[in-house]
PDB file of N, CA and C in Angstrom:
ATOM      1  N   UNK A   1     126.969 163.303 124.322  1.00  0.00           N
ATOM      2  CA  UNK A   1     127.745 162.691 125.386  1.00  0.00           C
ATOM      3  C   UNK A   1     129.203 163.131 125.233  1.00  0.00           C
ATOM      4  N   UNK A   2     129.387 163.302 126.353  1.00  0.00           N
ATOM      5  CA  UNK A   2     131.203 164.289 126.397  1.00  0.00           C
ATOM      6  C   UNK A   2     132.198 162.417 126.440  1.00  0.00           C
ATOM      7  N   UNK A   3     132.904 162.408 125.378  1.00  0.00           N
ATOM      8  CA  UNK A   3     133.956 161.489 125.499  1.00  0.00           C
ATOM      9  C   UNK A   3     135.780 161.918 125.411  1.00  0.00           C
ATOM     10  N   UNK A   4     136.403 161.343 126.454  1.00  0.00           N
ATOM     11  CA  UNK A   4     137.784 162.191 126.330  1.00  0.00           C
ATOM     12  C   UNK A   4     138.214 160.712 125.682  1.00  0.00           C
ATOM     13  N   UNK A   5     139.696 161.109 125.181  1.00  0.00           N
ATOM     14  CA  UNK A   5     139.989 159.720 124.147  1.00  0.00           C
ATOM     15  C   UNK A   5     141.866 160.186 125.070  1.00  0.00           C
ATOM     16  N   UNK A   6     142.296 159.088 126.000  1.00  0.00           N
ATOM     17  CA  UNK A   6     143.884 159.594 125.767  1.00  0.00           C
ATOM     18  C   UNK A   6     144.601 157.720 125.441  1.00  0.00           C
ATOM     19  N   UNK A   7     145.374 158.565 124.004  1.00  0.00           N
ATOM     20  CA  UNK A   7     145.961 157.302 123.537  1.00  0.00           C
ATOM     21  C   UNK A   7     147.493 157.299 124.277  1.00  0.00           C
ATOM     22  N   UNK A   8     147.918 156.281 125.025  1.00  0.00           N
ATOM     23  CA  UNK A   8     149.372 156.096 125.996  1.00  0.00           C
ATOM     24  C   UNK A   8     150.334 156.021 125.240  1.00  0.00           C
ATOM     25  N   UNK A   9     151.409 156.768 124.979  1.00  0.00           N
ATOM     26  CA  UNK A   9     152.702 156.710 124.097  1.00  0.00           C
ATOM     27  C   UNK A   9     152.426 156.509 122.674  1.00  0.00           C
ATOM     28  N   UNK A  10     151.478 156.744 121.884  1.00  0.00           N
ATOM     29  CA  UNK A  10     150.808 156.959 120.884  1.00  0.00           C
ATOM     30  C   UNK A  10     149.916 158.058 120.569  1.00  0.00           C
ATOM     31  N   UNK A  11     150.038 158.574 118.539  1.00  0.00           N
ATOM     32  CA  UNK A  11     148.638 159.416 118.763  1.00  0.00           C
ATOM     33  C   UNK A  11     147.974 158.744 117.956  1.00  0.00           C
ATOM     34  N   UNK A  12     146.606 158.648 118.522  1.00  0.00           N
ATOM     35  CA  UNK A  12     145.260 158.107 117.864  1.00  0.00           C
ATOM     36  C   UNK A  12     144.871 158.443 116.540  1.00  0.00           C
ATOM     37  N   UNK A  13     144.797 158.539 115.670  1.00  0.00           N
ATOM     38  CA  UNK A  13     144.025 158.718 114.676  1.00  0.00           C
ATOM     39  C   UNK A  13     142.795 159.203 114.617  1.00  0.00           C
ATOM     40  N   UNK A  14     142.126 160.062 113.243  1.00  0.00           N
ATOM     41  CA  UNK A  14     141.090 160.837 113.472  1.00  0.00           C
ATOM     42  C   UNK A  14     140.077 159.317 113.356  1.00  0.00           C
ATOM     43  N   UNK A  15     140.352 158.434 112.106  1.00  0.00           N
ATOM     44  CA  UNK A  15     139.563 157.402 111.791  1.00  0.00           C
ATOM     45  C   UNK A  15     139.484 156.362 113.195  1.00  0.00           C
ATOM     46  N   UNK A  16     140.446 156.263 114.227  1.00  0.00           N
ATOM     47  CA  UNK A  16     140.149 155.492 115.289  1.00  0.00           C
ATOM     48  C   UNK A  16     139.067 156.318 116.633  1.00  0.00           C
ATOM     49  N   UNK A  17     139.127 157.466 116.509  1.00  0.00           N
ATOM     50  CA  UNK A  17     138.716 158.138 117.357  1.00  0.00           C
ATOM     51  C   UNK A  17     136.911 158.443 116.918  1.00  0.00           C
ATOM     52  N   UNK A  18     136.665 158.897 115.515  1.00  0.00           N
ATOM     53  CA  UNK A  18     135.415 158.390 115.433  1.00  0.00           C
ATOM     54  C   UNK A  18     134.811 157.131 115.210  1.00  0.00           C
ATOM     55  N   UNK A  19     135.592 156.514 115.441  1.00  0.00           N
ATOM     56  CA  UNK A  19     134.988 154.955 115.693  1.00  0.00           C
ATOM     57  C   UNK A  19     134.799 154.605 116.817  1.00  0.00           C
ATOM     58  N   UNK A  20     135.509 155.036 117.683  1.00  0.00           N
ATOM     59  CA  UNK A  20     134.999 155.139 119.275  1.00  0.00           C
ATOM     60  C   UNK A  20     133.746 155.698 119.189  1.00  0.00           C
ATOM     61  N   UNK A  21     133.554 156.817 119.250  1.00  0.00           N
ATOM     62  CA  UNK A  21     132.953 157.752 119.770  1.00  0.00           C
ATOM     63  C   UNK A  21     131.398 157.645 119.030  1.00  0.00           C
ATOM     64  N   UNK A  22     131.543 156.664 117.724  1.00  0.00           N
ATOM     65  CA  UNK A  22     130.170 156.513 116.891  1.00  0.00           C
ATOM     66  C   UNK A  22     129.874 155.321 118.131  1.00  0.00           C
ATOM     67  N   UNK A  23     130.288 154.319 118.713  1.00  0.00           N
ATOM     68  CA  UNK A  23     130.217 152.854 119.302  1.00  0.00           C
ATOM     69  C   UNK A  23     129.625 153.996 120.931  1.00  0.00           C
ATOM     70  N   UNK A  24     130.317 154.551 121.666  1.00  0.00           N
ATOM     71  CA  UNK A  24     130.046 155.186 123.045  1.00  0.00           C
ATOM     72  C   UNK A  24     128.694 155.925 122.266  1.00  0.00           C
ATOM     73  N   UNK A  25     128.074 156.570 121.541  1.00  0.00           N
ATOM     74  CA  UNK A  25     127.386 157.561 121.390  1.00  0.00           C
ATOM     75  C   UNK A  25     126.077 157.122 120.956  1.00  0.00           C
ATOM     76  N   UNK A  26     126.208 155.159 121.224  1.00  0.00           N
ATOM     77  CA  UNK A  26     124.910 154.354 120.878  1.00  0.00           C
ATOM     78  C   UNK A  26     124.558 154.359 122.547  1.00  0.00           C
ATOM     79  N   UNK A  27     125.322 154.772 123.116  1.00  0.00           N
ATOM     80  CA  UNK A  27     125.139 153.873 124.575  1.00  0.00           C
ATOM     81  C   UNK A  27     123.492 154.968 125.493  1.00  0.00           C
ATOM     82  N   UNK A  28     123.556 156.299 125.088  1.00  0.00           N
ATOM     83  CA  UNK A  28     122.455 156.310 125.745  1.00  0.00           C
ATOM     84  C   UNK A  28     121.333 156.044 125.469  1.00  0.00           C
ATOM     85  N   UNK A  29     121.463 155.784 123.984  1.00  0.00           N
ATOM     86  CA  UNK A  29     120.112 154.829 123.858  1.00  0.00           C
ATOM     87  C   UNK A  29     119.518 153.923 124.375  1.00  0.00           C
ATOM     88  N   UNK A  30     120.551 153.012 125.370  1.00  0.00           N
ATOM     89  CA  UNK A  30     120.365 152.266 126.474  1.00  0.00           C
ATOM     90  C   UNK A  30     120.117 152.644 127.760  1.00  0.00           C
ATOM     91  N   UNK A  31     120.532 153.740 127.972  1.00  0.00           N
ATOM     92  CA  UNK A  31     120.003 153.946 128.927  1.00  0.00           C
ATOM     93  C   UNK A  31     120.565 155.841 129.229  1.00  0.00           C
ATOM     94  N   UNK A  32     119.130 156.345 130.016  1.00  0.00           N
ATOM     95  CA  UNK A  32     119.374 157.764 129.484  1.00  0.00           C
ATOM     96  C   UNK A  32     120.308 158.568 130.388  1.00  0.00           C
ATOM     97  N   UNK A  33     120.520 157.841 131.578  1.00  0.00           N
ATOM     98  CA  UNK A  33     121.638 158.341 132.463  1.00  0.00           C
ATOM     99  C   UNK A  33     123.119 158.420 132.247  1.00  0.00           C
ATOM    100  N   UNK A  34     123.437 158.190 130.935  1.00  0.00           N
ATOM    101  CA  UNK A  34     124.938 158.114 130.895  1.00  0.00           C
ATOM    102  C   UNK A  34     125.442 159.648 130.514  1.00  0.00           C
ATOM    103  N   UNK A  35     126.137 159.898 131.442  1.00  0.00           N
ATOM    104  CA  UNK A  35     126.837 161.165 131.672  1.00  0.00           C
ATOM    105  C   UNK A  35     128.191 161.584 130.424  1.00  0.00           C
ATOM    106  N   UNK A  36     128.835 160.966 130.544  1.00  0.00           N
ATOM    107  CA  UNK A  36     130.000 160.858 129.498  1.00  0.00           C
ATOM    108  C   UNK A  36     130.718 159.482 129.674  1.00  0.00           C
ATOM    109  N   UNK A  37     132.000 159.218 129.225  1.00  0.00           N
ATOM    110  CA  UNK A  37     132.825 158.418 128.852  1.00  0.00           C
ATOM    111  C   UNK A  37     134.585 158.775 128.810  1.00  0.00           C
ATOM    112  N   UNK A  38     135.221 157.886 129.702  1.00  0.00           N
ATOM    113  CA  UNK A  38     136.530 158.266 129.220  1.00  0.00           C
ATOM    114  C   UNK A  38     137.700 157.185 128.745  1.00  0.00           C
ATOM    115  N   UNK A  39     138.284 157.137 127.851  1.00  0.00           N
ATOM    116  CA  UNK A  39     138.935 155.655 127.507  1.00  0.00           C
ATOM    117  C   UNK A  39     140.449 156.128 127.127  1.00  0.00           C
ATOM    118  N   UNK A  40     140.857 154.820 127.599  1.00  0.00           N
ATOM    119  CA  UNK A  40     142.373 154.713 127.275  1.00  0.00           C
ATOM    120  C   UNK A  40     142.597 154.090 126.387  1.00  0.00           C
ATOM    121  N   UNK A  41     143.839 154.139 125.615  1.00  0.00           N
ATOM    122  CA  UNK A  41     144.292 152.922 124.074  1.00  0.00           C
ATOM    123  C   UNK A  41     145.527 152.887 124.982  1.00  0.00           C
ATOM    124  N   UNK A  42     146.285 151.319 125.120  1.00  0.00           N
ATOM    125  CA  UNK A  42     147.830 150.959 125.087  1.00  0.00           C
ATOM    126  C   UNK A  42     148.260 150.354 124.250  1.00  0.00           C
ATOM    127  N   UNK A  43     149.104 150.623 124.108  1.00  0.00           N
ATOM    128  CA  UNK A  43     149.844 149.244 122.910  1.00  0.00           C
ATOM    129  C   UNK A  43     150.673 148.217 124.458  1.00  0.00           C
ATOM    130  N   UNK A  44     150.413 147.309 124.773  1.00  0.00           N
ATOM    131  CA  UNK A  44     151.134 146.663 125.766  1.00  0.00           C
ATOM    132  C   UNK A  44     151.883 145.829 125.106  1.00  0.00           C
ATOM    133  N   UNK A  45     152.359 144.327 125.602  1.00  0.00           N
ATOM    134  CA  UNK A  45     154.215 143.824 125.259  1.00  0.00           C
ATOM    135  C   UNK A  45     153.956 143.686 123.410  1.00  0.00           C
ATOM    136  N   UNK A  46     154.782 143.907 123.152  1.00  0.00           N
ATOM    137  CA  UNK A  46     154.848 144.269 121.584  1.00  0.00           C
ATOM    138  C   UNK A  46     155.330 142.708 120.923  1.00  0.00           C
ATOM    139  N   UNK A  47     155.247 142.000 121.833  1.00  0.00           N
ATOM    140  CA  UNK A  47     155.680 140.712 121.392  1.00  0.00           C
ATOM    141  C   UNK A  47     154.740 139.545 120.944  1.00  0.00           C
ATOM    142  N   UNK A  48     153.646 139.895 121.475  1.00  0.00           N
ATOM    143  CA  UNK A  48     152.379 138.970 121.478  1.00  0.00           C
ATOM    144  C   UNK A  48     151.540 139.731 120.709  1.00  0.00           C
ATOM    145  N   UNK A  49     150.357 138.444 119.742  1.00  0.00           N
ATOM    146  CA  UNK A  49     150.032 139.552 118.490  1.00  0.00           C
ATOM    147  C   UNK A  49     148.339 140.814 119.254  1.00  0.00           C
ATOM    148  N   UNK A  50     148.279 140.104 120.114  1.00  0.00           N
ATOM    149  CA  UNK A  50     146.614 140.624 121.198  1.00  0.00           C
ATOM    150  C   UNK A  50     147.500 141.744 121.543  1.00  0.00           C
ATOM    151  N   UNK A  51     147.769 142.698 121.517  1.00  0.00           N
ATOM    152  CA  UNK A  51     148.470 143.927 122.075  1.00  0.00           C
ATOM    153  C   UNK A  51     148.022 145.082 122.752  1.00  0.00           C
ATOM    154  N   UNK A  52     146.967 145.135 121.836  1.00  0.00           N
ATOM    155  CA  UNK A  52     145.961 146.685 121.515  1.00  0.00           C
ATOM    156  C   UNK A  52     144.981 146.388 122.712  1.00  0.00           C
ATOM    157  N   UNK A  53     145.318 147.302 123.674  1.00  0.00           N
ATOM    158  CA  UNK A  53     144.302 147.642 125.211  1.00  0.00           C
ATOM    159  C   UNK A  53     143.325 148.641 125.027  1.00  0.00           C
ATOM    160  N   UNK A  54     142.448 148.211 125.195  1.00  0.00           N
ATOM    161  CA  UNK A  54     141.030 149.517 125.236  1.00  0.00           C
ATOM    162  C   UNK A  54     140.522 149.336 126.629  1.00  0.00           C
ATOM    163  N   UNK A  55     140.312 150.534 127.076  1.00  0.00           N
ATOM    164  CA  UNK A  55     139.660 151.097 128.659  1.00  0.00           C
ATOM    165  C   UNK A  55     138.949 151.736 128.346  1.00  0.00           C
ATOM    166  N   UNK A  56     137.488 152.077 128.958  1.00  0.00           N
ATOM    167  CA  UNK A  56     136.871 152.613 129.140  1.00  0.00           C
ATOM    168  C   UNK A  56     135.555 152.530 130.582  1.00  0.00           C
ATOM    169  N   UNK A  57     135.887 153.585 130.628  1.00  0.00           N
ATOM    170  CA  UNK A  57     134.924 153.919 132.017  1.00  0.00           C
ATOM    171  C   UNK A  57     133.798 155.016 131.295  1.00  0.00           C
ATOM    172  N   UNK A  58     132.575 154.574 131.774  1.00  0.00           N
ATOM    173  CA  UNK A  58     131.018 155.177 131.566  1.00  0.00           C
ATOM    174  C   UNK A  58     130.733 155.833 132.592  1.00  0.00           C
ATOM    175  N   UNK A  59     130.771 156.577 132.780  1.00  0.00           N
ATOM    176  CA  UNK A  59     130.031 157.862 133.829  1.00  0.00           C
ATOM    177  C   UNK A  59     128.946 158.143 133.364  1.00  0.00           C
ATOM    178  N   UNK A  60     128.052 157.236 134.857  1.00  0.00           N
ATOM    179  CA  UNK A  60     126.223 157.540 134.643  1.00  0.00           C
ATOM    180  C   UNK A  60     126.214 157.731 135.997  1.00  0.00           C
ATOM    181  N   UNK A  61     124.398 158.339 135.854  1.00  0.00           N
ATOM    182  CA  UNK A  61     124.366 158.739 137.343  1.00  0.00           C
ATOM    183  C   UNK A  61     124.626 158.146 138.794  1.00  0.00           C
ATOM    184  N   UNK A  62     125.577 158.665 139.661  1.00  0.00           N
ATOM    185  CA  UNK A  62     125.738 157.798 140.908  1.00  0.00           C
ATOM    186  C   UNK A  62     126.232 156.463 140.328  1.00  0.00           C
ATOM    187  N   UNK A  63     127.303 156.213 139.494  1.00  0.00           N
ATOM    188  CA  UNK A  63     127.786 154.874 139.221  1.00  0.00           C
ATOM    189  C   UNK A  63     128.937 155.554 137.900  1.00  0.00           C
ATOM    190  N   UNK A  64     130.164 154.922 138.126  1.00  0.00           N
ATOM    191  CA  UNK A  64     130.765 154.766 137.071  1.00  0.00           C
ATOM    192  C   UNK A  64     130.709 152.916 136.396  1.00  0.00           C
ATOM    193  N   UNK A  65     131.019 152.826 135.230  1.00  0.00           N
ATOM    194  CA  UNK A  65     130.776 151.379 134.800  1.00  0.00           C
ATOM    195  C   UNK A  65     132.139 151.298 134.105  1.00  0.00           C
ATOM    196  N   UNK A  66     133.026 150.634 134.311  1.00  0.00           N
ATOM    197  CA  UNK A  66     134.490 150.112 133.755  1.00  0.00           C
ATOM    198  C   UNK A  66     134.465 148.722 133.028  1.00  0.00           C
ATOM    199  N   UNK A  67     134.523 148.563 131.536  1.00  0.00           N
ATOM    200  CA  UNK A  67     135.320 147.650 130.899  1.00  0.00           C
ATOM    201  C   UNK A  67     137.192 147.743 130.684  1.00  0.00           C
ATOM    202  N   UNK A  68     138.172 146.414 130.906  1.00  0.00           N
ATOM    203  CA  UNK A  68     139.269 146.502 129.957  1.00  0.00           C
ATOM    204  C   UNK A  68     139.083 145.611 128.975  1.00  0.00           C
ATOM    205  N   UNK A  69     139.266 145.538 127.673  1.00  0.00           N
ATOM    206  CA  UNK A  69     139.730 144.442 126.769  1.00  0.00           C
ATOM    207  C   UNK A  69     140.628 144.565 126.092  1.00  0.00           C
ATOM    208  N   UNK A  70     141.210 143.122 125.746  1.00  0.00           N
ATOM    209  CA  UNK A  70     142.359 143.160 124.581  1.00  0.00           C
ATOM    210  C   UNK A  70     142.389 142.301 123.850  1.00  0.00           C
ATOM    211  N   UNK A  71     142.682 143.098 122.086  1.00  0.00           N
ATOM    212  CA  UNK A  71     142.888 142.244 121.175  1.00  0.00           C
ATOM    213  C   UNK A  71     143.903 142.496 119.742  1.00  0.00           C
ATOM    214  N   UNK A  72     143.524 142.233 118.916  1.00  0.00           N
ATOM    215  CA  UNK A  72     145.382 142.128 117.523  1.00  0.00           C
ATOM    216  C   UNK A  72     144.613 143.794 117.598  1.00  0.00           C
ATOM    217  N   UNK A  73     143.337 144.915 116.922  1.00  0.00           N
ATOM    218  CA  UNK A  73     143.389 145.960 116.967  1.00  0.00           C
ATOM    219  C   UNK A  73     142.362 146.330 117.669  1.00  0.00           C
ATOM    220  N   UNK A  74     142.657 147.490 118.033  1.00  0.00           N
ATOM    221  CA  UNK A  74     141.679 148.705 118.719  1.00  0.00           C
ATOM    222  C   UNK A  74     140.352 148.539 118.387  1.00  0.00           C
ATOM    223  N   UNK A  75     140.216 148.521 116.747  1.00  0.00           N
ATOM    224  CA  UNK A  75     138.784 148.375 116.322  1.00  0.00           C
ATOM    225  C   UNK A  75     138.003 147.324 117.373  1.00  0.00           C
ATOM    226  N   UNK A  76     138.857 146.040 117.556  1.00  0.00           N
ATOM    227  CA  UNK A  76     138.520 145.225 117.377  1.00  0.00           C
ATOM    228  C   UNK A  76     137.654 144.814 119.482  1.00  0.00           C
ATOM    229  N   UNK A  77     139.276 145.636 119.956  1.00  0.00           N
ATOM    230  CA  UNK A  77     139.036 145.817 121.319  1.00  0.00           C
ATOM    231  C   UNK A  77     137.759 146.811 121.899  1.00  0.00           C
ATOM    232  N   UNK A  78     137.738 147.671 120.776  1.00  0.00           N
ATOM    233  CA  UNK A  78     136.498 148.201 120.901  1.00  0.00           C
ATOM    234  C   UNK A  78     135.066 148.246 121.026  1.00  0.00           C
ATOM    235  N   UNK A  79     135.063 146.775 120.196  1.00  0.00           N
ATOM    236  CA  UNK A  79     134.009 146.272 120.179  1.00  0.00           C
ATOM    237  C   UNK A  79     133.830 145.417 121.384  1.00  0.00           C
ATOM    238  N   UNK A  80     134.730 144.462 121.519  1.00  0.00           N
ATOM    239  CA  UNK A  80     134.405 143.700 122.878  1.00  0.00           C
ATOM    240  C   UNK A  80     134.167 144.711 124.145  1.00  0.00           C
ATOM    241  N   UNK A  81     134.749 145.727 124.065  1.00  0.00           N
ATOM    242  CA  UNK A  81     134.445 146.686 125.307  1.00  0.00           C
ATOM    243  C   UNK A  81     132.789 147.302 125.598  1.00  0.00           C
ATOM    244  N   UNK A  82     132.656 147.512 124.051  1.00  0.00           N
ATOM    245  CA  UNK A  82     130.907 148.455 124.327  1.00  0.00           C
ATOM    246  C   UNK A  82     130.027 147.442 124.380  1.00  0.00           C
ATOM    247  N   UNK A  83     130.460 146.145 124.092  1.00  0.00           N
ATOM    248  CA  UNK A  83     129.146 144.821 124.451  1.00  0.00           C
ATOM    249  C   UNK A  83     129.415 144.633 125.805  1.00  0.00           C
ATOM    250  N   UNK A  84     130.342 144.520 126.147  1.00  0.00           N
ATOM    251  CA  UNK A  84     130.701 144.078 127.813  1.00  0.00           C
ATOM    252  C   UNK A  84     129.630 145.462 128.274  1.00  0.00           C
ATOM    253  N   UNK A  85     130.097 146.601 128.301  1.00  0.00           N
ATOM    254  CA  UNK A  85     129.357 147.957 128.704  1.00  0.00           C
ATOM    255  C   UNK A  85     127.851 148.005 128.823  1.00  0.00           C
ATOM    256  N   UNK A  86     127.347 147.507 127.363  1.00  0.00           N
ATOM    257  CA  UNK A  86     126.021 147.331 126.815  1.00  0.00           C
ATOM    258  C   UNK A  86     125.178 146.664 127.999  1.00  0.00           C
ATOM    259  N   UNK A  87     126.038 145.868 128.361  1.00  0.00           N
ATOM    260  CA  UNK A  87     125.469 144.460 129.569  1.00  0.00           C
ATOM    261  C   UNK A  87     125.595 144.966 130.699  1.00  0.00           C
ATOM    262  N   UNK A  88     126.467 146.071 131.037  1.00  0.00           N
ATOM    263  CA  UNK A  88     126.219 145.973 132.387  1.00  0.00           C
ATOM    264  C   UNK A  88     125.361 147.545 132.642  1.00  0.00           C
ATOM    265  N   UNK A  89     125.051 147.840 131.544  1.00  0.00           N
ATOM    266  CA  UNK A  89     124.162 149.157 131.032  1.00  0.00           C
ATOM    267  C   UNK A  89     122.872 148.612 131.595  1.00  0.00           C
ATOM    268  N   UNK A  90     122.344 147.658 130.718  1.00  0.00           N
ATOM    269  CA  UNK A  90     120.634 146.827 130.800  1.00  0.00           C
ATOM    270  C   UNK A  90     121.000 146.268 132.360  1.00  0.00           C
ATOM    271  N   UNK A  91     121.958 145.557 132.730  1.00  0.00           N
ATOM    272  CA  UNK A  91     121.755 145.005 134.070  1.00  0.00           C
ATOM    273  C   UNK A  91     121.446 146.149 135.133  1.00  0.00           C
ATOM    274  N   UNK A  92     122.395 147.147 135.292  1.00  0.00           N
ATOM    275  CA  UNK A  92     122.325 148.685 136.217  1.00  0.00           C
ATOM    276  C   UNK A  92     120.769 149.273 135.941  1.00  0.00           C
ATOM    277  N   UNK A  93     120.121 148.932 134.302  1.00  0.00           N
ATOM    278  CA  UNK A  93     118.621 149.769 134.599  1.00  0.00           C
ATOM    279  C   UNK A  93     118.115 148.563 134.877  1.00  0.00           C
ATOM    280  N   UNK A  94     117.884 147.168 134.964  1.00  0.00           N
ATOM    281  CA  UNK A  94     117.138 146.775 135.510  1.00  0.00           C
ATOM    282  C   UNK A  94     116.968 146.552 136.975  1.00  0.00           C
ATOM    283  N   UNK A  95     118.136 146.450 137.238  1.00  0.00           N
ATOM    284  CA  UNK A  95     118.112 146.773 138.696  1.00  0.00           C
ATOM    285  C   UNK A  95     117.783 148.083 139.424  1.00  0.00           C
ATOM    286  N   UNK A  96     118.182 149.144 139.135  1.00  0.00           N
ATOM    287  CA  UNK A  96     117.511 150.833 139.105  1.00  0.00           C
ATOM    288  C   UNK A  96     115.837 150.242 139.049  1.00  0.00           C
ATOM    289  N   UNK A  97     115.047 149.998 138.149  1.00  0.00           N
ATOM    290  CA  UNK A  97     114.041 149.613 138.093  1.00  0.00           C
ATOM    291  C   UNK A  97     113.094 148.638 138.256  1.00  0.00           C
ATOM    292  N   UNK A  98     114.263 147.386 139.133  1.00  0.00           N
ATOM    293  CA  UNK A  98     113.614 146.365 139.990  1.00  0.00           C
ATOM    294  C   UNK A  98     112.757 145.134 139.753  1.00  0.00           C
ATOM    295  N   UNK A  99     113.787 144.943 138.280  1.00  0.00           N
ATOM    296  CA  UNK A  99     113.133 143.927 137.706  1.00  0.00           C
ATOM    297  C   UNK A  99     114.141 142.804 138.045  1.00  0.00           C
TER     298      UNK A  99
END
């Protein structure tokens, strides 16, 4: 699965970037139409400790699928993003398949 990674006014790390990309690279196991993946990192107001923004959009067939989340790190936003994803992965094939 092709994943682009662009981190906003920051550079990503090699250790943050395969941690993405191990979490996106479970996803067609769910389902076999997923095309690639593209995600954003922000650091947003630097004042509040939830900062760290993760985006990602799933490109599957005839459908893109968009999570945002935010939390204190990336790791962490990361995770809430590919469960949100995960869900609307199984919901899109069951509906594709009419259950």
């Amino acid at each position: 699965m092709n994943t682009k990674i662009n981190s906003v006014h920051f550079k990503a790390d090699k250790k943050l970037e395969t941690f993405i990309k191990e979490k996106l690279d479970k996803m067609p196991s769910i389902y076999d139409g997923v095309i690639g993946s593209e995600v954003t990192l922000k650091v947003e107001n630097a004042e509040i400790s939830k900062n760290k923004l993760v985006e990602i959009r799933l490109i599957i067939k005839g459908y893109d699928l968009f999570a945002k989340k935010q939390a204190k790190t990336f790791e962490e936003a990361t995770d809430l993003v590919s469960e949100a994803l995960k869900k609307q992965l199984i919901r899109h094939k069951e509906k594709i398949r009419g259950i």
